[in-house]
PDB file of N, CA and C in Angstrom:
ATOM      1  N   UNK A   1       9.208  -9.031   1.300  1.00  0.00           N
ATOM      2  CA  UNK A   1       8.216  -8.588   0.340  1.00  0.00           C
ATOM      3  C   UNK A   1       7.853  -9.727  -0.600  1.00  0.00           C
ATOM      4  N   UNK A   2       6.575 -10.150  -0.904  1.00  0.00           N
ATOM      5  CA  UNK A   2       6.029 -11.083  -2.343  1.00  0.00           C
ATOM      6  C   UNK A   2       6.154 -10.174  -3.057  1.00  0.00           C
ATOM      7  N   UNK A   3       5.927 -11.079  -4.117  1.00  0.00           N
ATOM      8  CA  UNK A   3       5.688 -11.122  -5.470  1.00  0.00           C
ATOM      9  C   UNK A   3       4.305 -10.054  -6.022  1.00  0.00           C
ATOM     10  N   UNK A   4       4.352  -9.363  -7.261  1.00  0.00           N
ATOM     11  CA  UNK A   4       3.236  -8.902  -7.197  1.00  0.00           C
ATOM     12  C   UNK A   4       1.975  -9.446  -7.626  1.00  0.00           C
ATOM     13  N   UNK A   5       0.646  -9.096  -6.684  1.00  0.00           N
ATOM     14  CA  UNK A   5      -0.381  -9.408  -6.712  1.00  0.00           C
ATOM     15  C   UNK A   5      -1.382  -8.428  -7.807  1.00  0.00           C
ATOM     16  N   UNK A   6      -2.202  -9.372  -9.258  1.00  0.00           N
ATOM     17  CA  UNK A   6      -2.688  -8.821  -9.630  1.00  0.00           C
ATOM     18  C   UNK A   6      -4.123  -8.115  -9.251  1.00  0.00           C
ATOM     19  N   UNK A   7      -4.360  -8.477  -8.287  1.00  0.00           N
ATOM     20  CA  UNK A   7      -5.827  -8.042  -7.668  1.00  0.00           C
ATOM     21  C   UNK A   7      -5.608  -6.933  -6.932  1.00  0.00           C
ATOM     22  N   UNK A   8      -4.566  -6.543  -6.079  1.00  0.00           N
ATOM     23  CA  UNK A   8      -4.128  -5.490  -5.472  1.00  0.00           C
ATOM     24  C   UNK A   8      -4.325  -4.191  -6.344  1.00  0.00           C
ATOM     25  N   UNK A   9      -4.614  -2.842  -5.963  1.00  0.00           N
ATOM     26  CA  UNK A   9      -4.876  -2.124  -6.066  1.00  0.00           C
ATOM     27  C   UNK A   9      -3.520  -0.949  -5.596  1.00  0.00           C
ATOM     28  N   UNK A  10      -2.734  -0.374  -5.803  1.00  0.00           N
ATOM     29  CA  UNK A  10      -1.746   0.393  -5.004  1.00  0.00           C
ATOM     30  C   UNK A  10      -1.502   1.784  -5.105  1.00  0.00           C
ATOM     31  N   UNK A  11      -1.836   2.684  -4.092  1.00  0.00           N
ATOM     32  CA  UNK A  11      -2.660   3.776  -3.668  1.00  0.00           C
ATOM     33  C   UNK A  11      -1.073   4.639  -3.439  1.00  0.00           C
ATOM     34  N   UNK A  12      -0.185   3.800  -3.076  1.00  0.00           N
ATOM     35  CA  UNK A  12       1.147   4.649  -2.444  1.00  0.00           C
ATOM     36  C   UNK A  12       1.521   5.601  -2.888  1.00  0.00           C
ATOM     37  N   UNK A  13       1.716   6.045  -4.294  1.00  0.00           N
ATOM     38  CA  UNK A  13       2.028   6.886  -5.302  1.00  0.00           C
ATOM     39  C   UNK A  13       1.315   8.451  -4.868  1.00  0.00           C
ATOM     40  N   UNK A  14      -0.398   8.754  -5.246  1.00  0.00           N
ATOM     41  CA  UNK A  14      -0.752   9.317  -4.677  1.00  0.00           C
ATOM     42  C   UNK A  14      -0.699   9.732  -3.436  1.00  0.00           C
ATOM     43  N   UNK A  15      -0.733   9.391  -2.426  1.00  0.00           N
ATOM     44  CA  UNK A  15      -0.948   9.379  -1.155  1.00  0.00           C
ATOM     45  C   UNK A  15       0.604   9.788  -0.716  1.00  0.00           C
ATOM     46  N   UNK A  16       1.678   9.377  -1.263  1.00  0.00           N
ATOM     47  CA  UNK A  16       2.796  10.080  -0.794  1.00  0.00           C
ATOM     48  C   UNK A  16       3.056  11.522  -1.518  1.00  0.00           C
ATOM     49  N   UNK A  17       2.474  11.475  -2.698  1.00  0.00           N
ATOM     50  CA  UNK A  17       2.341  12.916  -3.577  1.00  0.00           C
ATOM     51  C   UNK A  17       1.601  13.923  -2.966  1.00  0.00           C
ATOM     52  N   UNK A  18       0.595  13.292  -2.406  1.00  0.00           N
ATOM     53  CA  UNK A  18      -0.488  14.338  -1.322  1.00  0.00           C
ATOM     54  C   UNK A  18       0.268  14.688   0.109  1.00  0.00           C
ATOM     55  N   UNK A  19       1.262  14.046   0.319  1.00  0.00           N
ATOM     56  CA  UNK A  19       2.056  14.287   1.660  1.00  0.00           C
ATOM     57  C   UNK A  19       3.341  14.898   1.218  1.00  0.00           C
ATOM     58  N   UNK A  20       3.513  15.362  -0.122  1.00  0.00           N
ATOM     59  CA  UNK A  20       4.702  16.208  -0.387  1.00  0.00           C
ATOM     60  C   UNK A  20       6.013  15.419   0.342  1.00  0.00           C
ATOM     61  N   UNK A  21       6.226  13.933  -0.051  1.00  0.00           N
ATOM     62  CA  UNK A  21       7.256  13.421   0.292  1.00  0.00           C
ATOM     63  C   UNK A  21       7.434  12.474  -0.721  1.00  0.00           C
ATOM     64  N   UNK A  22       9.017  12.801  -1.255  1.00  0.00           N
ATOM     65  CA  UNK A  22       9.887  12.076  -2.114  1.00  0.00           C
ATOM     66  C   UNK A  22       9.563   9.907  -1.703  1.00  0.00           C
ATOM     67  N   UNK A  23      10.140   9.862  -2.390  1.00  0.00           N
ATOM     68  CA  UNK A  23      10.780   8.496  -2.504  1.00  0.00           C
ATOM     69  C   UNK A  23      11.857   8.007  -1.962  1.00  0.00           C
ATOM     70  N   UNK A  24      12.328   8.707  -1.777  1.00  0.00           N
ATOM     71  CA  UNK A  24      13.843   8.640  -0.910  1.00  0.00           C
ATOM     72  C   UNK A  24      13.437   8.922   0.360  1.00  0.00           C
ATOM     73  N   UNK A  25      12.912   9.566   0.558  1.00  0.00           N
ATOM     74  CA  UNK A  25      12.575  10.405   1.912  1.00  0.00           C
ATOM     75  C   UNK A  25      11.638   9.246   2.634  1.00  0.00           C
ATOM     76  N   UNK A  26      10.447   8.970   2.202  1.00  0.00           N
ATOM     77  CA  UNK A  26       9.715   7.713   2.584  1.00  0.00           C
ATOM     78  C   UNK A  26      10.686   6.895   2.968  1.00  0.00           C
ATOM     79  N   UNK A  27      11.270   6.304   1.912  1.00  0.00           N
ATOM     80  CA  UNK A  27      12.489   5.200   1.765  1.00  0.00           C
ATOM     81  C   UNK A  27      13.221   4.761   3.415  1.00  0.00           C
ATOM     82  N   UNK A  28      14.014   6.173   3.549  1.00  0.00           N
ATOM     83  CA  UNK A  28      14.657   6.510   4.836  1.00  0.00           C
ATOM     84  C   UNK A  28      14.001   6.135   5.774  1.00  0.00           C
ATOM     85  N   UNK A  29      13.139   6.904   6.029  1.00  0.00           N
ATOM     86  CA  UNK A  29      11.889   7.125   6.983  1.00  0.00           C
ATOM     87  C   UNK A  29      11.800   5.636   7.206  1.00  0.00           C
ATOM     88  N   UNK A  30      11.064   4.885   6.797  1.00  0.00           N
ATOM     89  CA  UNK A  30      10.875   3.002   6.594  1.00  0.00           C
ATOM     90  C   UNK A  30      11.903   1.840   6.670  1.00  0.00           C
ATOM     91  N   UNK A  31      13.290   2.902   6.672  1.00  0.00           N
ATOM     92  CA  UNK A  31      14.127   2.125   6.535  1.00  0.00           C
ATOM     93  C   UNK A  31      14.504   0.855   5.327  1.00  0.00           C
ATOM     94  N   UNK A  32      14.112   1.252   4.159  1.00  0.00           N
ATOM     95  CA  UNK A  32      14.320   0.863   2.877  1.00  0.00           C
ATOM     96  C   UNK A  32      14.936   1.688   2.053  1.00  0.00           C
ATOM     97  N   UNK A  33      15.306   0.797   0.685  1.00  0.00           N
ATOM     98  CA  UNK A  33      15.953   1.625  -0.431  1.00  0.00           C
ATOM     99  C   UNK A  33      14.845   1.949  -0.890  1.00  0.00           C
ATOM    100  N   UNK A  34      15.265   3.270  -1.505  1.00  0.00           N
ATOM    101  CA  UNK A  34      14.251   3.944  -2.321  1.00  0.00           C
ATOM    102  C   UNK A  34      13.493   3.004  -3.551  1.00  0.00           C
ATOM    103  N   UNK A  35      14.871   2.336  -3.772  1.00  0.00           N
ATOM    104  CA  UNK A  35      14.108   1.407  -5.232  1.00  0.00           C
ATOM    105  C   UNK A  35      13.164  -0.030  -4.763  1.00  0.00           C
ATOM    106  N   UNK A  36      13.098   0.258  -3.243  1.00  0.00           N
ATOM    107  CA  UNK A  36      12.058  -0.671  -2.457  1.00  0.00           C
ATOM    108  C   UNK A  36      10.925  -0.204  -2.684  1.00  0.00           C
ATOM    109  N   UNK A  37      10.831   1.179  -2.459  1.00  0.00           N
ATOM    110  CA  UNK A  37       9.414   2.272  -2.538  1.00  0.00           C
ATOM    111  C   UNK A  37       9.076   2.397  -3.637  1.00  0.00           C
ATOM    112  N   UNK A  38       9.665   2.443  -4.666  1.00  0.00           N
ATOM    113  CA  UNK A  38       9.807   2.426  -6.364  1.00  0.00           C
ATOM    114  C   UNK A  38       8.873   1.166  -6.760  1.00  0.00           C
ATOM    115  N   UNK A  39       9.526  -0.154  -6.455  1.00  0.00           N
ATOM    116  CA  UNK A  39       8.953  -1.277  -6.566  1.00  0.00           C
ATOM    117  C   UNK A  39       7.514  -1.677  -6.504  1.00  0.00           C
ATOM    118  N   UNK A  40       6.982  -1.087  -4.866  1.00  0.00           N
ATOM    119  CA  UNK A  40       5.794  -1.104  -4.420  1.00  0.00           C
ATOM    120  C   UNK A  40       5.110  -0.051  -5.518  1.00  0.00           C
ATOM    121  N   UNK A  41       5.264   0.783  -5.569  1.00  0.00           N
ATOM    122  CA  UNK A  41       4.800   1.918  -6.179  1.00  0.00           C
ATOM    123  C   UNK A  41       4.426   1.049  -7.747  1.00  0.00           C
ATOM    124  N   UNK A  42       5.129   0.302  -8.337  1.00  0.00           N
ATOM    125  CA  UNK A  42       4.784  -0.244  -9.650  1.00  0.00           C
ATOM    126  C   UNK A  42       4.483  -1.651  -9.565  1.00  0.00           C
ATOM    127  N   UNK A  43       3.766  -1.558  -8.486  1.00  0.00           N
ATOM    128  CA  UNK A  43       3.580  -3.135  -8.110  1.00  0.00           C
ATOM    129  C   UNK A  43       4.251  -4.379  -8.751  1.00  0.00           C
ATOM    130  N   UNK A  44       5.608  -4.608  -8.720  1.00  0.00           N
ATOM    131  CA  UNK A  44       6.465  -5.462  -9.028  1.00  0.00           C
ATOM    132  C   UNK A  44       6.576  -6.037  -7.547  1.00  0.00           C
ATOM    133  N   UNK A  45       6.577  -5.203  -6.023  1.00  0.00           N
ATOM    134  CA  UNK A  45       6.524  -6.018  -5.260  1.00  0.00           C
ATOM    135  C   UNK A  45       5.378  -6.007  -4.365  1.00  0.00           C
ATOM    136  N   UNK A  46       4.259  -6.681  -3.220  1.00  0.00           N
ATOM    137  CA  UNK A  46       3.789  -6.405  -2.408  1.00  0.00           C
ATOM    138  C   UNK A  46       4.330  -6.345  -0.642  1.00  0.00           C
ATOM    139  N   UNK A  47       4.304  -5.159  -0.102  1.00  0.00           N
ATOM    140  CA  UNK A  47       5.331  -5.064   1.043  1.00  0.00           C
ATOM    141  C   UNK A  47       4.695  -5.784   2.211  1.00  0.00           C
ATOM    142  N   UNK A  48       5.635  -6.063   2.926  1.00  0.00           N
ATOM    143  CA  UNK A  48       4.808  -7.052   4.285  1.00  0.00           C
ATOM    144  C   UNK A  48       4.144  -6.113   4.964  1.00  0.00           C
ATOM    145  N   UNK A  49       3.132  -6.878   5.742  1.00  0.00           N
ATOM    146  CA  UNK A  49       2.399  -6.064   6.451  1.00  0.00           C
ATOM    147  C   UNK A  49       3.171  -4.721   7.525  1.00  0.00           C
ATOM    148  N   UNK A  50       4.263  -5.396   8.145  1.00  0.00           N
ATOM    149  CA  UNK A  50       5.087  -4.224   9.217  1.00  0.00           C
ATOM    150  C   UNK A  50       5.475  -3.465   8.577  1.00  0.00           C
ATOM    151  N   UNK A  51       5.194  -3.167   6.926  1.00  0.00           N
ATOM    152  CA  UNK A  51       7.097  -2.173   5.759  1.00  0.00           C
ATOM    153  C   UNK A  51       5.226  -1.716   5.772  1.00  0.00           C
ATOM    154  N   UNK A  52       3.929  -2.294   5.431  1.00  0.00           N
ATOM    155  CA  UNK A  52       3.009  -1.227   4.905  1.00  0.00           C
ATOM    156  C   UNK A  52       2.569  -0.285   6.091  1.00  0.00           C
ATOM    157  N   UNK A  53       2.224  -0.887   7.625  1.00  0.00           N
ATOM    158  CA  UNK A  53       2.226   0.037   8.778  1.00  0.00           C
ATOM    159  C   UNK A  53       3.243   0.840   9.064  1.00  0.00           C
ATOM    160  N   UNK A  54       3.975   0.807   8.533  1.00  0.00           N
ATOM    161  CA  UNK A  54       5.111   1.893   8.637  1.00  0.00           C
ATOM    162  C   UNK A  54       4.967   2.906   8.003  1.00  0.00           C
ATOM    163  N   UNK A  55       4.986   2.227   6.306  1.00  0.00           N
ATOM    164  CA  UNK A  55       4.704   3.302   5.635  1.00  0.00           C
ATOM    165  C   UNK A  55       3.128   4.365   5.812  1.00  0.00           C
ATOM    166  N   UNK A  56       2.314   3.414   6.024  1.00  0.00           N
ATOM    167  CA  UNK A  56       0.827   4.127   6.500  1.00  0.00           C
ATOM    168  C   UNK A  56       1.079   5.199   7.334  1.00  0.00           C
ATOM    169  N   UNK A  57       1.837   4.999   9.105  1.00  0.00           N
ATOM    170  CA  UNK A  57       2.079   5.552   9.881  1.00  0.00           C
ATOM    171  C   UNK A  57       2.542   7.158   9.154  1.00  0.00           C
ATOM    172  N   UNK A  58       4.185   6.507   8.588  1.00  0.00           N
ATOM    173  CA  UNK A  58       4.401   8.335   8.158  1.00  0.00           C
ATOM    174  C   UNK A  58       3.893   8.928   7.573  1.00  0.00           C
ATOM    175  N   UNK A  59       3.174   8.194   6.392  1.00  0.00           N
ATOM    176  CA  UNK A  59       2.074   9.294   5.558  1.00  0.00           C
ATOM    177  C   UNK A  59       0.929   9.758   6.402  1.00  0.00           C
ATOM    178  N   UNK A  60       0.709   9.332   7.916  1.00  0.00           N
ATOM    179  CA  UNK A  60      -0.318   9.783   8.544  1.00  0.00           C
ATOM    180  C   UNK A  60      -1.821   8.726   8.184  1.00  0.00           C
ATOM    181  N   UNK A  61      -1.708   7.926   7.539  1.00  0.00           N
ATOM    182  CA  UNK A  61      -2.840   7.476   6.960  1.00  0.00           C
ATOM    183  C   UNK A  61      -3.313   5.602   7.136  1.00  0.00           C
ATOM    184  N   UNK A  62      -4.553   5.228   7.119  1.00  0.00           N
ATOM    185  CA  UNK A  62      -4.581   3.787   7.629  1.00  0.00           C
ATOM    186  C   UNK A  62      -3.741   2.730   6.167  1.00  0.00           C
ATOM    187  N   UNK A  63      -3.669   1.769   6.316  1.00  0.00           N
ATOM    188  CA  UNK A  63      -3.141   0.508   5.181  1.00  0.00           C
ATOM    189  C   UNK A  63      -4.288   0.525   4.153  1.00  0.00           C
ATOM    190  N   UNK A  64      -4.967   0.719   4.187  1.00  0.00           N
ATOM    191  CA  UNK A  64      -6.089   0.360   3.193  1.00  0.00           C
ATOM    192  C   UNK A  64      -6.286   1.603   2.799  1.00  0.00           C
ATOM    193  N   UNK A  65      -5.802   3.077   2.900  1.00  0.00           N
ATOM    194  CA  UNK A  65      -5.882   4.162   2.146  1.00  0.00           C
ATOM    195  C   UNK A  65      -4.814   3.829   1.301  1.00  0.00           C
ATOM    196  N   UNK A  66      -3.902   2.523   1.656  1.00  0.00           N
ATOM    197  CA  UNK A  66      -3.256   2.860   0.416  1.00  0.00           C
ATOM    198  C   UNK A  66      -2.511   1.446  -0.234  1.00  0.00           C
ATOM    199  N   UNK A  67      -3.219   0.307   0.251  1.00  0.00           N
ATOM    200  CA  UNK A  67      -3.615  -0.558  -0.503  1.00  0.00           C
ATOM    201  C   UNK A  67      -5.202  -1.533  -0.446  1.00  0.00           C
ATOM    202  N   UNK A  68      -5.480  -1.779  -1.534  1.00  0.00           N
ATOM    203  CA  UNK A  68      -6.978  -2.214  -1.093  1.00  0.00           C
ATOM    204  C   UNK A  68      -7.256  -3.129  -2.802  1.00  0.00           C
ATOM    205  N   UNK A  69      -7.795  -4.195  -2.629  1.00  0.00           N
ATOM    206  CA  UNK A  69      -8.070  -5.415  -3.280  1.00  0.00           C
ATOM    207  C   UNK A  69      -9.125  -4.650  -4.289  1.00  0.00           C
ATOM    208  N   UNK A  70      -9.162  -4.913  -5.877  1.00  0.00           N
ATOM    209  CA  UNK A  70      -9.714  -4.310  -6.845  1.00  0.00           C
ATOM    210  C   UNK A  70     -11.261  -4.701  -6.373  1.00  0.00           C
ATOM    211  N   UNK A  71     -12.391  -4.144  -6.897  1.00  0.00           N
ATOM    212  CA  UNK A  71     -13.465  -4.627  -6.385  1.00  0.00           C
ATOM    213  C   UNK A  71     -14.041  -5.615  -7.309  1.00  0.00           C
ATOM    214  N   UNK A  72     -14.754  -6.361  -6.571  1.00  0.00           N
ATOM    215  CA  UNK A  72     -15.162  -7.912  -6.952  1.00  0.00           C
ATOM    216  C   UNK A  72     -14.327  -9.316  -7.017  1.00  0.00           C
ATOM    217  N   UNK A  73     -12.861  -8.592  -6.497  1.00  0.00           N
ATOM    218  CA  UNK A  73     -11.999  -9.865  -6.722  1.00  0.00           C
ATOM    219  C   UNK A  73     -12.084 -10.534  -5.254  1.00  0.00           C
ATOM    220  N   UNK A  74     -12.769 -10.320  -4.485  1.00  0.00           N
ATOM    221  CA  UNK A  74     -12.759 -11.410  -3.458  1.00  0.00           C
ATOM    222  C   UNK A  74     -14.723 -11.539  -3.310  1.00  0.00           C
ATOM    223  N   UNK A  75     -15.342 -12.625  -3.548  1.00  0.00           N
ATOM    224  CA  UNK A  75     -16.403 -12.786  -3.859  1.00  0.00           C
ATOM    225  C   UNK A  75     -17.115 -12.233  -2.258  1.00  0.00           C
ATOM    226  N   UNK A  76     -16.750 -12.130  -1.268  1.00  0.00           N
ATOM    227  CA  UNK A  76     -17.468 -11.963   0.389  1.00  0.00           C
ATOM    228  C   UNK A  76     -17.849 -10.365   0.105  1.00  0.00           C
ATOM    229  N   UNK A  77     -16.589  -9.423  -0.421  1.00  0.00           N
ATOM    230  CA  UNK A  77     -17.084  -8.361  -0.596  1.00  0.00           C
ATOM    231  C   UNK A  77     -18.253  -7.792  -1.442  1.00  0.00           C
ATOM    232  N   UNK A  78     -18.788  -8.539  -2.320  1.00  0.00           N
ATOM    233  CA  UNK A  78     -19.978  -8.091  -3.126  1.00  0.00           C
ATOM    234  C   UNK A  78     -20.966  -7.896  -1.711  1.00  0.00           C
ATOM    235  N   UNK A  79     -20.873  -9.214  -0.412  1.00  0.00           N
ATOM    236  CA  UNK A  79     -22.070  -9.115   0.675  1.00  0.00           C
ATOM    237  C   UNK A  79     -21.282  -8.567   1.800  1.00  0.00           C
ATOM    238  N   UNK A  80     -20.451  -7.851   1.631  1.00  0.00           N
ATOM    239  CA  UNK A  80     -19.230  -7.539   2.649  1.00  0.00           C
ATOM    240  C   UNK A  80     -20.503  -6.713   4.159  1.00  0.00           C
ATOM    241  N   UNK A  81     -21.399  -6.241   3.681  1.00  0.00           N
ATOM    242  CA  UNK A  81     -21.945  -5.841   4.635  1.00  0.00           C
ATOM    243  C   UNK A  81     -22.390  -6.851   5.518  1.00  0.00           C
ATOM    244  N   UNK A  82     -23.032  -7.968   4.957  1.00  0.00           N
ATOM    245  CA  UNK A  82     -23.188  -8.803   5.942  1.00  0.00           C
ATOM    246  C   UNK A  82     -22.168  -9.001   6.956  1.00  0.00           C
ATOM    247  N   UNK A  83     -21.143  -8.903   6.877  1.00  0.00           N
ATOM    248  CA  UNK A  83     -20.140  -9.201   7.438  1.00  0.00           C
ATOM    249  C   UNK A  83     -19.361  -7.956   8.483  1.00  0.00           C
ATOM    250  N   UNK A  84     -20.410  -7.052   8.212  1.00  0.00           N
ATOM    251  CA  UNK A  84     -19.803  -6.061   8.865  1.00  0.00           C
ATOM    252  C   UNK A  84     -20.274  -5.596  10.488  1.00  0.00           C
ATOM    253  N   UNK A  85     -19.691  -5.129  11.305  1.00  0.00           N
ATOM    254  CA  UNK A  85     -20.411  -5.100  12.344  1.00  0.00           C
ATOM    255  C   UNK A  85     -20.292  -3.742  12.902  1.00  0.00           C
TER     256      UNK A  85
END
């Protein structure tokens, strides 16, 4: 896991509250300590990509429902459509 990123946005909180699953329970599930899930949750850490597809997976939901870059902090997204296909 890095360090936390201030541009990050972190969705986990909700999104495990909407799936009626603890912190511990996630935790397990992911194979982390709870105070791993805790962490992310207060963005003190950002989780690697395989700890966030994991976690995505059990909540049922994609990575970017539940982390996603504040808007305007990466300048491509203001024309992000261009870019879209």
């Amino acid at each position: 896991m890095g360090k936390n990123h201030k541009d990050l946005e972190v969705l986990l909180t909700l999104k495990r509250k909407e799936a009626g699953i603890t912190q511990a329970v996630l935790a397990e599930a992911v194979q982390v300590s709870r105070k791993s899930i805790n962490a992310i949750e207060n963005g003190v850490y950002v989780p690697s990509t395989v700890l966030s597809l994991k976690i995505a997976m059990i909540l049922n939901c994609k990575v970017e429902d539940l982390f996603r870059l504040h808007e305007g902090t990466f300048p491509l997204m203001i024309n992000q459509s261009k870019y879209e296909q």
